[in-house]
PDB file of N, CA and C in Angstrom:
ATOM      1  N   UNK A   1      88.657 118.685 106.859  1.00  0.00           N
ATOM      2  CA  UNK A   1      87.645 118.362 107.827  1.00  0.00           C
ATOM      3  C   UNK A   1      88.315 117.810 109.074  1.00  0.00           C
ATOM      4  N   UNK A   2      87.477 118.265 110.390  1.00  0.00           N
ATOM      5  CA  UNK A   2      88.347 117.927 111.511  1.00  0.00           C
ATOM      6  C   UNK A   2      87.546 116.620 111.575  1.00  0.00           C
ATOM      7  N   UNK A   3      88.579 115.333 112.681  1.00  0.00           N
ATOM      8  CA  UNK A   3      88.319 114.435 113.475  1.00  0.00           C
ATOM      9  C   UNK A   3      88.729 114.302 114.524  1.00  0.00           C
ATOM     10  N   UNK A   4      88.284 114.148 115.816  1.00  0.00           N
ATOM     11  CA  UNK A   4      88.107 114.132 117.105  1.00  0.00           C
ATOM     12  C   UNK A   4      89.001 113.035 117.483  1.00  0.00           C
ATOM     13  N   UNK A   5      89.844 112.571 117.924  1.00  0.00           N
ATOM     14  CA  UNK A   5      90.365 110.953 118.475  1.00  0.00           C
ATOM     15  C   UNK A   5      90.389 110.923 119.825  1.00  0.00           C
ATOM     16  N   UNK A   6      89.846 109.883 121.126  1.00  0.00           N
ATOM     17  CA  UNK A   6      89.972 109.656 121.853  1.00  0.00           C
ATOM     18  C   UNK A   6      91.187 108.697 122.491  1.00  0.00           C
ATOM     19  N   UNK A   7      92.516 109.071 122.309  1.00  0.00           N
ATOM     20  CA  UNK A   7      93.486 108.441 123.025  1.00  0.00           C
ATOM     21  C   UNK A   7      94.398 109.256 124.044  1.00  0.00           C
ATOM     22  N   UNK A   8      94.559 108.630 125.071  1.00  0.00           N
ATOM     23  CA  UNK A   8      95.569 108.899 125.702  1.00  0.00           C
ATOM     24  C   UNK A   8      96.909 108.703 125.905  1.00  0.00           C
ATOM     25  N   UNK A   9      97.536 108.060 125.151  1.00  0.00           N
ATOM     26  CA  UNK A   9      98.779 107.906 125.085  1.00  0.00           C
ATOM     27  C   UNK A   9      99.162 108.844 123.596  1.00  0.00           C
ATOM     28  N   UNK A  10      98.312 109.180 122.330  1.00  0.00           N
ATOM     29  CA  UNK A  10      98.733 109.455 121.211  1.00  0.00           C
ATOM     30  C   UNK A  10      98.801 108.730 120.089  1.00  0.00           C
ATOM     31  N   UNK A  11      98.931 107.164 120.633  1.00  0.00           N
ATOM     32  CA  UNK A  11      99.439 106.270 119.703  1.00  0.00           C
ATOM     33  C   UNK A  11      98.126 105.456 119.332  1.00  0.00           C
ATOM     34  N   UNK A  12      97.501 105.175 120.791  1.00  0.00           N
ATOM     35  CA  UNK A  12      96.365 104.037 120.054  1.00  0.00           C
ATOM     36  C   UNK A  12      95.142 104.940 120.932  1.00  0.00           C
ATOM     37  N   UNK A  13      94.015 104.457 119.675  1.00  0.00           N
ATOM     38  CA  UNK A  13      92.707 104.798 120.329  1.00  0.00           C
ATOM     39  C   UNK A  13      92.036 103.895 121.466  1.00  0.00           C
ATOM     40  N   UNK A  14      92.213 104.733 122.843  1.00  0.00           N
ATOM     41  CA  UNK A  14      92.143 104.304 124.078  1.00  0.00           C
ATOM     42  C   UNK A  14      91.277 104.744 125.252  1.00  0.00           C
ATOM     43  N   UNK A  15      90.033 105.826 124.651  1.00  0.00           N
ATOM     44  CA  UNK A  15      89.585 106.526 125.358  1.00  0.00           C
ATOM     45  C   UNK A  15      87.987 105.811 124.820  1.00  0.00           C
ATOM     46  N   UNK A  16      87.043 105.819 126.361  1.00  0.00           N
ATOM     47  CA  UNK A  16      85.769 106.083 126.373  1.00  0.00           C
ATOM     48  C   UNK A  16      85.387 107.500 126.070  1.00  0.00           C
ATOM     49  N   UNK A  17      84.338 107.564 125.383  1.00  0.00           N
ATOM     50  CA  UNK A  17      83.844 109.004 125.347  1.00  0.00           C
ATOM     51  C   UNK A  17      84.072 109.898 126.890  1.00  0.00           C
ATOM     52  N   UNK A  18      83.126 108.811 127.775  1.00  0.00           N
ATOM     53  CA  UNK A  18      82.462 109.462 128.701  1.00  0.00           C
ATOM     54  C   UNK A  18      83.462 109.798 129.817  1.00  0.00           C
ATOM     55  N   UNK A  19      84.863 108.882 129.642  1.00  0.00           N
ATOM     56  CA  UNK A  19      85.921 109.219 130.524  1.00  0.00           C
ATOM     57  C   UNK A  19      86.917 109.840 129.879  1.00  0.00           C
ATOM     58  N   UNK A  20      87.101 110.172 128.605  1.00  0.00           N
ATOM     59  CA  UNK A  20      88.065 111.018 127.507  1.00  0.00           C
ATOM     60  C   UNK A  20      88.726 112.144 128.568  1.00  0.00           C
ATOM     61  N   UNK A  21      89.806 112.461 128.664  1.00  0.00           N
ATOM     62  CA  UNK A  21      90.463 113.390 129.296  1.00  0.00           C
ATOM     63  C   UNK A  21      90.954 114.557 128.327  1.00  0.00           C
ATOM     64  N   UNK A  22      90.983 113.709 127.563  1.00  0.00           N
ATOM     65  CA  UNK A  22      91.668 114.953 126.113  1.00  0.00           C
ATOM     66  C   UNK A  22      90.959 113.860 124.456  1.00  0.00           C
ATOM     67  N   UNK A  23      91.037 114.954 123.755  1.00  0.00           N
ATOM     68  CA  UNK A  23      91.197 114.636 122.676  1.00  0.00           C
ATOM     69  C   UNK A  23      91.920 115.348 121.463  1.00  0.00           C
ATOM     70  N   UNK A  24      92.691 114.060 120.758  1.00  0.00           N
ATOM     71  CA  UNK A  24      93.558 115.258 119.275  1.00  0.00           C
ATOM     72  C   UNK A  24      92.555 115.360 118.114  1.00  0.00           C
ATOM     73  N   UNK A  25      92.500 116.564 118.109  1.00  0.00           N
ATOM     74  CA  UNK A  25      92.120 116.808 116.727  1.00  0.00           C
ATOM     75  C   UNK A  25      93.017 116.992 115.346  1.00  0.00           C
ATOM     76  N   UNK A  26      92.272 116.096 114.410  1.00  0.00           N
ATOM     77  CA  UNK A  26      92.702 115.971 113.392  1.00  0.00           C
ATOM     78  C   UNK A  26      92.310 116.291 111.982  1.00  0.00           C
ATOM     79  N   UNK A  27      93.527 117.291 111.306  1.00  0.00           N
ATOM     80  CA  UNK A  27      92.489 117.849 110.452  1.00  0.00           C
ATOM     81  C   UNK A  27      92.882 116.532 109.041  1.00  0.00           C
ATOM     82  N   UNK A  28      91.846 116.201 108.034  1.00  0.00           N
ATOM     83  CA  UNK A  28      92.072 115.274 107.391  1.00  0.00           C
ATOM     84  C   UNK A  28      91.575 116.019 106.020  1.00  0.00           C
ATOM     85  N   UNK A  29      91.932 117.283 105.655  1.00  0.00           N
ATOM     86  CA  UNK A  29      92.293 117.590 104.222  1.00  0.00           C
ATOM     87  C   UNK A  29      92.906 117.127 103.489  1.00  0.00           C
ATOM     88  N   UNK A  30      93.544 117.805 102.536  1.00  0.00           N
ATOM     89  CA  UNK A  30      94.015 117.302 101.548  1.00  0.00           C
ATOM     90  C   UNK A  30      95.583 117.087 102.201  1.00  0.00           C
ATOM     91  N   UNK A  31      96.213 115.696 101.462  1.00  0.00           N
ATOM     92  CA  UNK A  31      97.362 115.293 101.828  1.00  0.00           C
ATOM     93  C   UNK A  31      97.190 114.173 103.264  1.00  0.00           C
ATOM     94  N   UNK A  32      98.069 114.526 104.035  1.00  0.00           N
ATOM     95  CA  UNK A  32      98.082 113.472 105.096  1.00  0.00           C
ATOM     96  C   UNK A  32      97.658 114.171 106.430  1.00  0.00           C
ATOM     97  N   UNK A  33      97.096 113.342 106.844  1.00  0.00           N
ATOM     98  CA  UNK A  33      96.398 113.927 108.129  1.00  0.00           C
ATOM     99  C   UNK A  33      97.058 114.626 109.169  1.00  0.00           C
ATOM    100  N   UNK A  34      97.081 115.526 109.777  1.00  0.00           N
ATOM    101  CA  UNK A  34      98.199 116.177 110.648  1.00  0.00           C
ATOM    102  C   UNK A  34      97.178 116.502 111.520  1.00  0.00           C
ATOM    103  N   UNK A  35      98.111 116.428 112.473  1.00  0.00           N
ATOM    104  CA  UNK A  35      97.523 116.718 113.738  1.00  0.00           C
ATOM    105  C   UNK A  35      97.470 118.316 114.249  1.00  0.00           C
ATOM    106  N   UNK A  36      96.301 118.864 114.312  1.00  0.00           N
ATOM    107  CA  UNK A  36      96.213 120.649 114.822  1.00  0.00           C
ATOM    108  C   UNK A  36      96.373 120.335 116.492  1.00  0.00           C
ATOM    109  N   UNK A  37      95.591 119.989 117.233  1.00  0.00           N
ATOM    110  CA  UNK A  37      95.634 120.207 118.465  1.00  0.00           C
ATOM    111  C   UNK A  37      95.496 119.462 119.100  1.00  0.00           C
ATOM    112  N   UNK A  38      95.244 119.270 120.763  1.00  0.00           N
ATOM    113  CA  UNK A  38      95.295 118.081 121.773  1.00  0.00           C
ATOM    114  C   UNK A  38      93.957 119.028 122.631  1.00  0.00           C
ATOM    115  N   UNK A  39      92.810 118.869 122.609  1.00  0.00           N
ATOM    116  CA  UNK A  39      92.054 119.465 123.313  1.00  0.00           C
ATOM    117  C   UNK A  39      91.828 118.594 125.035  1.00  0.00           C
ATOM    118  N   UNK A  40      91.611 119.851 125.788  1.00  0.00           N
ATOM    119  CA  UNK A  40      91.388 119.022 127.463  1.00  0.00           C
ATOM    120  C   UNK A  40      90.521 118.649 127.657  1.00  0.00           C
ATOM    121  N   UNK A  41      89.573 117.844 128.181  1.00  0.00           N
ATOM    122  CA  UNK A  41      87.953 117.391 128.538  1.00  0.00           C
ATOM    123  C   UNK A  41      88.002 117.038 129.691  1.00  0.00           C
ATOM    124  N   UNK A  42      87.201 117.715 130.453  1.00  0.00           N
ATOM    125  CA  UNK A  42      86.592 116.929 131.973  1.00  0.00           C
ATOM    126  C   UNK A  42      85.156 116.426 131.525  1.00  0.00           C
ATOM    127  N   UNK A  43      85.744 114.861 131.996  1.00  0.00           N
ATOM    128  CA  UNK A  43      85.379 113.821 131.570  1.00  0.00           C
ATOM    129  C   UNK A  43      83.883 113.866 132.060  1.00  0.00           C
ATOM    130  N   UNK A  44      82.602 113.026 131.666  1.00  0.00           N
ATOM    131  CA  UNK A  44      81.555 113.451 132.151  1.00  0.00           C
ATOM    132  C   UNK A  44      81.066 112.145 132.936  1.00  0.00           C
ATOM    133  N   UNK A  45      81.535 110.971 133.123  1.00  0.00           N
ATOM    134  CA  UNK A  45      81.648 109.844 133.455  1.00  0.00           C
ATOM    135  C   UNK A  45      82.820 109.148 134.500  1.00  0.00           C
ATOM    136  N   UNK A  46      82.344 109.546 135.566  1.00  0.00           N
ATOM    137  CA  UNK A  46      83.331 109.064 136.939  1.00  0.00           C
ATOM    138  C   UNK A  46      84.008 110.328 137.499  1.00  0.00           C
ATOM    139  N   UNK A  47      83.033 111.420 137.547  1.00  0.00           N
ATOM    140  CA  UNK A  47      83.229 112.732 138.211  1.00  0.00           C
ATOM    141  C   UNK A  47      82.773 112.945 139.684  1.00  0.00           C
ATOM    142  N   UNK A  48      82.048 111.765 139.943  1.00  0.00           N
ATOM    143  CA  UNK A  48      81.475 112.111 141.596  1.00  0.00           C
ATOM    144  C   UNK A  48      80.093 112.089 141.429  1.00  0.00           C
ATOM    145  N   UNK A  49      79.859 111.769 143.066  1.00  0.00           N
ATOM    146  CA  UNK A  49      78.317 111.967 143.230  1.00  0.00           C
ATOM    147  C   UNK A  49      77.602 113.804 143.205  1.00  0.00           C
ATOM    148  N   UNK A  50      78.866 114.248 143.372  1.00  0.00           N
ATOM    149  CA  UNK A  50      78.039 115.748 143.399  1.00  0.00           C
ATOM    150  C   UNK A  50      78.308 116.533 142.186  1.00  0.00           C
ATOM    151  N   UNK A  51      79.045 115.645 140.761  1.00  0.00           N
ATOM    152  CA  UNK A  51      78.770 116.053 139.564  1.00  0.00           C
ATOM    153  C   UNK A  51      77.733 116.212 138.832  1.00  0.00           C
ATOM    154  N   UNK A  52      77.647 117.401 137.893  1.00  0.00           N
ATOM    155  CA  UNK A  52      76.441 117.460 137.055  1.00  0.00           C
ATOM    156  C   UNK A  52      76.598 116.634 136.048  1.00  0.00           C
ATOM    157  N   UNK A  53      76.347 115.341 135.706  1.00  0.00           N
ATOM    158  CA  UNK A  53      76.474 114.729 134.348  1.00  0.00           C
ATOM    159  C   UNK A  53      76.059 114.854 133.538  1.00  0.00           C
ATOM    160  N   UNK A  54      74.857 115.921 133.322  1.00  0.00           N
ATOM    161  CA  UNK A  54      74.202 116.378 131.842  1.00  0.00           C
ATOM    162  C   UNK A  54      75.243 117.363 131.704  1.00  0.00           C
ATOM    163  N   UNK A  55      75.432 118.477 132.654  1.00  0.00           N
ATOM    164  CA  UNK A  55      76.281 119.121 132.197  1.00  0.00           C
ATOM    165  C   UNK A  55      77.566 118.871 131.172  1.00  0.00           C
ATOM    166  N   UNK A  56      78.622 118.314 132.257  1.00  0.00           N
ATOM    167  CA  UNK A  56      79.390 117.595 131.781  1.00  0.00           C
ATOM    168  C   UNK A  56      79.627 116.981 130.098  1.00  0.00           C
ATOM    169  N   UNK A  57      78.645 116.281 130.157  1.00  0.00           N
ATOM    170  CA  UNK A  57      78.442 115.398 128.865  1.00  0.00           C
ATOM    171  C   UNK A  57      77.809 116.588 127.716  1.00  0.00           C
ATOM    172  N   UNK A  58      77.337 117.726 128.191  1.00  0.00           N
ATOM    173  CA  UNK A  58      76.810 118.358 127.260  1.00  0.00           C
ATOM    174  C   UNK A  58      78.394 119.232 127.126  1.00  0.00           C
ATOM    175  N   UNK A  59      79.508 119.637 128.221  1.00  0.00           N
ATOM    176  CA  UNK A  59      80.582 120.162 127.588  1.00  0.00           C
ATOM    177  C   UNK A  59      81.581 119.173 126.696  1.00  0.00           C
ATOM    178  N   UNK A  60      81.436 118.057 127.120  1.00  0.00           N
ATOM    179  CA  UNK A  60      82.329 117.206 126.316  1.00  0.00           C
ATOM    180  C   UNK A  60      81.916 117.262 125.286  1.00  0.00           C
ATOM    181  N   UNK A  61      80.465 116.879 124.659  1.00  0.00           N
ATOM    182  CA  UNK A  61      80.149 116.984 123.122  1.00  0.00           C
ATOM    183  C   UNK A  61      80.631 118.726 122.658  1.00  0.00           C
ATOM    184  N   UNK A  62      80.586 119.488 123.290  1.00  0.00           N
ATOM    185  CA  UNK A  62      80.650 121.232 122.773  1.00  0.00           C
ATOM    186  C   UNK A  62      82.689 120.721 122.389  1.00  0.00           C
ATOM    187  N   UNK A  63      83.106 120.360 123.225  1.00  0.00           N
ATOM    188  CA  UNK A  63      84.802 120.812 122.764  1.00  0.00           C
ATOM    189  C   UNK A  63      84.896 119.129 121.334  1.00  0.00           C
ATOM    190  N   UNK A  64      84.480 118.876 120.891  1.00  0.00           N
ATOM    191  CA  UNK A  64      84.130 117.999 119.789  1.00  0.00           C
ATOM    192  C   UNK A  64      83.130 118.812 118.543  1.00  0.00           C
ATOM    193  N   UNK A  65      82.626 119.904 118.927  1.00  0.00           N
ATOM    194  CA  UNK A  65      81.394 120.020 118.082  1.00  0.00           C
ATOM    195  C   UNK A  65      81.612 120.769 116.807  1.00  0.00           C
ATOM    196  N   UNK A  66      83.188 121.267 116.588  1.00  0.00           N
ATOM    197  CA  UNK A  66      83.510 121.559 115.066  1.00  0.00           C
ATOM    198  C   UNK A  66      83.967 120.604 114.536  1.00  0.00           C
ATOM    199  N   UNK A  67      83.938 119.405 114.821  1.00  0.00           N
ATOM    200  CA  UNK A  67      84.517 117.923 114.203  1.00  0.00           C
ATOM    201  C   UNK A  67      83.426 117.422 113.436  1.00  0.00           C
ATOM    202  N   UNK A  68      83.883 116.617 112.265  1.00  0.00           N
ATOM    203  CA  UNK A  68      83.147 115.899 111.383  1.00  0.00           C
ATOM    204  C   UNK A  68      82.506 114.453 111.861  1.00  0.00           C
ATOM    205  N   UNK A  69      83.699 114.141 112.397  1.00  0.00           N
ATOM    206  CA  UNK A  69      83.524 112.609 113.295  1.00  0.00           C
ATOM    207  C   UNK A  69      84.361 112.710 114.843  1.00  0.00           C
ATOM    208  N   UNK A  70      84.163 111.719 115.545  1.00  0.00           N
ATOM    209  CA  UNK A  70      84.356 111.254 116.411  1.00  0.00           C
ATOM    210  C   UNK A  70      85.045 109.645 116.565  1.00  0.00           C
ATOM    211  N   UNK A  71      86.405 109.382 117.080  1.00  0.00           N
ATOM    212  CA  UNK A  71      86.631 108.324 116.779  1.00  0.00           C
ATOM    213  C   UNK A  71      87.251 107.870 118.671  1.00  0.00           C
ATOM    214  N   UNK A  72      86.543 106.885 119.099  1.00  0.00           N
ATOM    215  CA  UNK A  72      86.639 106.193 120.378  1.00  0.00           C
ATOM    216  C   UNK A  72      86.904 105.350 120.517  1.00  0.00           C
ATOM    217  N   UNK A  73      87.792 104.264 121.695  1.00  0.00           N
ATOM    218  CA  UNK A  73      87.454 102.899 122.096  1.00  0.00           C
ATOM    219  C   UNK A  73      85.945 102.377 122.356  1.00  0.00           C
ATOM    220  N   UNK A  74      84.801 103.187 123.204  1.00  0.00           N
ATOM    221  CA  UNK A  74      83.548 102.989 123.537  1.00  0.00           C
ATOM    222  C   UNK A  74      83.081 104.687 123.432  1.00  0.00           C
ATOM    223  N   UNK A  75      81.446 103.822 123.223  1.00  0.00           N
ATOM    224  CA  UNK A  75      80.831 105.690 123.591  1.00  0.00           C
ATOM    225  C   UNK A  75      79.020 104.874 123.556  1.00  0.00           C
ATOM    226  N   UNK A  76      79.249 105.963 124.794  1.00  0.00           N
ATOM    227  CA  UNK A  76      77.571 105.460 125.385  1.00  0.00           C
ATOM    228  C   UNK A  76      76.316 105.903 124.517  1.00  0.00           C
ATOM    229  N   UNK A  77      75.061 105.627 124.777  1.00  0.00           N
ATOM    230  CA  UNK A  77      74.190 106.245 123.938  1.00  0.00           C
ATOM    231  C   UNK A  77      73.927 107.372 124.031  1.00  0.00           C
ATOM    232  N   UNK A  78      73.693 107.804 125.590  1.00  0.00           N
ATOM    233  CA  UNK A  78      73.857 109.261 126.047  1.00  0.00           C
ATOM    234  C   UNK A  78      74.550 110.164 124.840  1.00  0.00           C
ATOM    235  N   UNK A  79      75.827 110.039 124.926  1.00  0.00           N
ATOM    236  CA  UNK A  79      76.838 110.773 124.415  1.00  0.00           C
ATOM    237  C   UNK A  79      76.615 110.512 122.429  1.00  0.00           C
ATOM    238  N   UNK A  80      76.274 109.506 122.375  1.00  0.00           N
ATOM    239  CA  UNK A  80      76.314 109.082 120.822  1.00  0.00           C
ATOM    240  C   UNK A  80      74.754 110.013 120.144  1.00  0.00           C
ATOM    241  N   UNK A  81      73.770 109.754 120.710  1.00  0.00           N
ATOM    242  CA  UNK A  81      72.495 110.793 120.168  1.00  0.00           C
ATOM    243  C   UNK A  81      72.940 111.971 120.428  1.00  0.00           C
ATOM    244  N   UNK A  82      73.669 112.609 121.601  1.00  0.00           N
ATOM    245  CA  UNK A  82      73.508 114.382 121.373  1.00  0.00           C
ATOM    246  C   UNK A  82      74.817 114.921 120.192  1.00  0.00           C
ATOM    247  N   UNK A  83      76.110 113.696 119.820  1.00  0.00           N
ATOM    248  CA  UNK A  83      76.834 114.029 118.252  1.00  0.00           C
ATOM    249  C   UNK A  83      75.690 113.904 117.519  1.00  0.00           C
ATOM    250  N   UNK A  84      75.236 112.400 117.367  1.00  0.00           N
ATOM    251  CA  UNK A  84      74.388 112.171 115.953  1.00  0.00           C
ATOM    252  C   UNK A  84      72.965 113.571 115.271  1.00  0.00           C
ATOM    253  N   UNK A  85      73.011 114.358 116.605  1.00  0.00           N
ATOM    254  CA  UNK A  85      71.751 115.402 116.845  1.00  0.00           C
ATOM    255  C   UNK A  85      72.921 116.483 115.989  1.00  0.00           C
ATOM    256  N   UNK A  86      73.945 116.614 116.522  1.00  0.00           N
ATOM    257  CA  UNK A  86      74.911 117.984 115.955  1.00  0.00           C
ATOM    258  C   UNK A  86      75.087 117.271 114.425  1.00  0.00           C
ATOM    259  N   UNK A  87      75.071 116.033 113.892  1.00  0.00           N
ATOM    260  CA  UNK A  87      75.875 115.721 112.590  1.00  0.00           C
ATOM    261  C   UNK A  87      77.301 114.971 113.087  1.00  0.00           C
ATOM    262  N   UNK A  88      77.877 115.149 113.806  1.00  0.00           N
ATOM    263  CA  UNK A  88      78.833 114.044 114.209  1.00  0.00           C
ATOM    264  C   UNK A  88      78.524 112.964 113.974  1.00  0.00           C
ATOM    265  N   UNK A  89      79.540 112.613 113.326  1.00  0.00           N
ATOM    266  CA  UNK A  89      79.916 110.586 112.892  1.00  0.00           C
ATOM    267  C   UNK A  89      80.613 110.480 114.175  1.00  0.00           C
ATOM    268  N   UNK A  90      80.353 109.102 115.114  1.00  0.00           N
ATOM    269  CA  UNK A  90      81.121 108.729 116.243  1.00  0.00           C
ATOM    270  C   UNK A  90      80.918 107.151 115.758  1.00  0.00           C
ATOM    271  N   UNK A  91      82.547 106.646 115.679  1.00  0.00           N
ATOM    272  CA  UNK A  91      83.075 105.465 115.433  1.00  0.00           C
ATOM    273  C   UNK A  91      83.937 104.998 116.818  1.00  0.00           C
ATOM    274  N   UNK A  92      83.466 103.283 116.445  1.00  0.00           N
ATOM    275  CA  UNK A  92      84.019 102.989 117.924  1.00  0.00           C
ATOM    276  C   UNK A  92      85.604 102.343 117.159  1.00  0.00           C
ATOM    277  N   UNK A  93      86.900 102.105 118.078  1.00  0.00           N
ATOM    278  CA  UNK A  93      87.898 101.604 117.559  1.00  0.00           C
ATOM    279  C   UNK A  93      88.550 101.131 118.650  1.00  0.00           C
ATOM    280  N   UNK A  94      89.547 100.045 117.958  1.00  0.00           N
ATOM    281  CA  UNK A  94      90.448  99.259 118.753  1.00  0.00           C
ATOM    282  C   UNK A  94      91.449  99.108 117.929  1.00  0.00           C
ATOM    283  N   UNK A  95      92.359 100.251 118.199  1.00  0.00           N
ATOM    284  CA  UNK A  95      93.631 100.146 116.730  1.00  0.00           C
ATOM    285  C   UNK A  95      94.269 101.113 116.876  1.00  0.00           C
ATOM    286  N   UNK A  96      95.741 101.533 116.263  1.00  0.00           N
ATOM    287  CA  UNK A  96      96.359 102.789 116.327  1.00  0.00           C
ATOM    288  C   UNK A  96      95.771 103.936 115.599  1.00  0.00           C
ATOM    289  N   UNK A  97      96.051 104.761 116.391  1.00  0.00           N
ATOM    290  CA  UNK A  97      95.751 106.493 115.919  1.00  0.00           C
ATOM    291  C   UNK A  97      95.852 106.214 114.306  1.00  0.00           C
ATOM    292  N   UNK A  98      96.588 105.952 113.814  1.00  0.00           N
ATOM    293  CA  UNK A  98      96.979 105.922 112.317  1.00  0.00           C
ATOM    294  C   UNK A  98      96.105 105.536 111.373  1.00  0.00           C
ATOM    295  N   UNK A  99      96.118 103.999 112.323  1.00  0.00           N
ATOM    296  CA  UNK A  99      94.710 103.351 111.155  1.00  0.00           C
ATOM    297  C   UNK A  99      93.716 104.028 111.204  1.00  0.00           C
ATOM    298  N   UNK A 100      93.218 104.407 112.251  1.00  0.00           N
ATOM    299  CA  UNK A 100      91.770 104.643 112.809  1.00  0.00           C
ATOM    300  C   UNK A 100      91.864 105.724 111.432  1.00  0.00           C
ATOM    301  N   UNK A 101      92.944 106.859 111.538  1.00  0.00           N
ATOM    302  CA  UNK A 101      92.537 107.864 110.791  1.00  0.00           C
ATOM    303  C   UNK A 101      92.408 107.465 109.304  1.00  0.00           C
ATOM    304  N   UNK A 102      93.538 106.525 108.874  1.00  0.00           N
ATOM    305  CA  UNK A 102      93.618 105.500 107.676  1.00  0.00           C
ATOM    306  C   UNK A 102      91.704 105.819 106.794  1.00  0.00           C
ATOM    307  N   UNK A 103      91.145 105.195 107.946  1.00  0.00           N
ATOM    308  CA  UNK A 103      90.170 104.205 107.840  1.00  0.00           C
ATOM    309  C   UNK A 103      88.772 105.344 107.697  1.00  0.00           C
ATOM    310  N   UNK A 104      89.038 106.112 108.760  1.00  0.00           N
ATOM    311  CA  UNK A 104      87.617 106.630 108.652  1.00  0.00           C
ATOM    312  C   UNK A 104      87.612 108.211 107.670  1.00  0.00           C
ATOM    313  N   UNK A 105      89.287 108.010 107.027  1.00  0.00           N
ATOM    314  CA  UNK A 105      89.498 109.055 105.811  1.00  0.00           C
ATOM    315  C   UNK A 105      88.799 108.605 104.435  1.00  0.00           C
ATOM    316  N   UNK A 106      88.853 107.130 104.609  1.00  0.00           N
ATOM    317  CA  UNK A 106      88.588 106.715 103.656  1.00  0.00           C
ATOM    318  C   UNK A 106      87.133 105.958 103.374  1.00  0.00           C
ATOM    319  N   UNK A 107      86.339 106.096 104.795  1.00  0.00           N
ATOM    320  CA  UNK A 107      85.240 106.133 104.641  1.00  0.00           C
ATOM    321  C   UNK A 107      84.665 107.606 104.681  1.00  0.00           C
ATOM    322  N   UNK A 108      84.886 108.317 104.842  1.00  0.00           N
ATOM    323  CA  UNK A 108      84.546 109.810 104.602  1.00  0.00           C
ATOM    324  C   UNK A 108      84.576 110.223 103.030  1.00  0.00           C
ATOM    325  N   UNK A 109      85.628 109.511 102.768  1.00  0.00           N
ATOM    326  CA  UNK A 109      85.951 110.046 101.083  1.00  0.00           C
ATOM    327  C   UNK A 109      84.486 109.307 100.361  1.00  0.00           C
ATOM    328  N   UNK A 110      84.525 107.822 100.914  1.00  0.00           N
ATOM    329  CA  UNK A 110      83.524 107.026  99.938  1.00  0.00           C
ATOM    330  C   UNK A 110      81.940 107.575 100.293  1.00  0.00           C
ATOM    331  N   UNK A 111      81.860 108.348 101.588  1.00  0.00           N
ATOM    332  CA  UNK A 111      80.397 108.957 101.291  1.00  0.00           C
ATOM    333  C   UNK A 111      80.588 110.179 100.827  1.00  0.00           C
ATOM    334  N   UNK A 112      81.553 110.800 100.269  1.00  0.00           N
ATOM    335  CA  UNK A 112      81.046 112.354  99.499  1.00  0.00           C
ATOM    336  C   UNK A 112      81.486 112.000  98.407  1.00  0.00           C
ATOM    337  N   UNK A 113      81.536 110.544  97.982  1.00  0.00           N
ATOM    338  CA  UNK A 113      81.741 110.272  96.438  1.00  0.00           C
ATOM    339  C   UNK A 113      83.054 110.136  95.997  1.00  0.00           C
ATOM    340  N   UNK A 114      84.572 110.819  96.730  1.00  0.00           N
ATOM    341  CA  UNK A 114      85.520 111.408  96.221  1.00  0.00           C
ATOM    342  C   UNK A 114      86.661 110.006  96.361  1.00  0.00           C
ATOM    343  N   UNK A 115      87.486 109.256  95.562  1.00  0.00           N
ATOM    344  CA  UNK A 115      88.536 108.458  95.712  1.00  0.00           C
ATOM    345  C   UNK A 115      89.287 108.900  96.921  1.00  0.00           C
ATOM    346  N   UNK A 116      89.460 107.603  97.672  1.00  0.00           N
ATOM    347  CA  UNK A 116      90.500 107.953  98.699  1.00  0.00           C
ATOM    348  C   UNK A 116      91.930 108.534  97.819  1.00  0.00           C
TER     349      UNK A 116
END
């Protein structure tokens, strides 16, 4: 199952949803989590006055929308109802890439029943 991470450096989760520039996706099957890709996002939050921000915010949730969860520093309500509408889990964090994934592997495991 994929997870979405909002950081910009790689190391720690550091990204607002709404200003996310990229996000890694992470696939969290079986074994240890590895990283598939680094996706690009134009951000939907501090684009200008002559930005479309529904737009926007409706492409940022689309390059997230084969992910299981979502894992952020912040994420607005805007952005949090149109995941929670697709089935996206969006978790807020203040911690390294590692834990975050640590953490929400192992809350993933405890709602489909399965031992971390």
């Amino acid at each position: 199952m994929k997870v979405a991470i909002g950081t910009g450096d790689g190391v720690f989760v550091t990204e607002h949803f709404g200003f996310a520039t990229q996000f890694q996706i992470w696939d969290l099957g079986s074994g240890a989590p590895r990283l598939i890709e680094t996706r690009r996002n134009l951000p939907a939050c501090g684009a200008g006055p002559r930005a479309d921000a529904t737009a926007l915010m409706d492409r940022s949730v689309e390059t997230v929308s084969d992910c299981r969860a979502v894992v952020v520093a912040r994420i607005g309500e805007c952005a949090l109802t149109r995941l929670t509408a697709l089935g996206i889990l969006a978790f807020e964090a203040d911690e390294p890439v590692k834990v975050a994934l640590r953490e929400i592997s192992a809350f993933l495991a405890d709602q489909a029943g399965v031992p971390a």
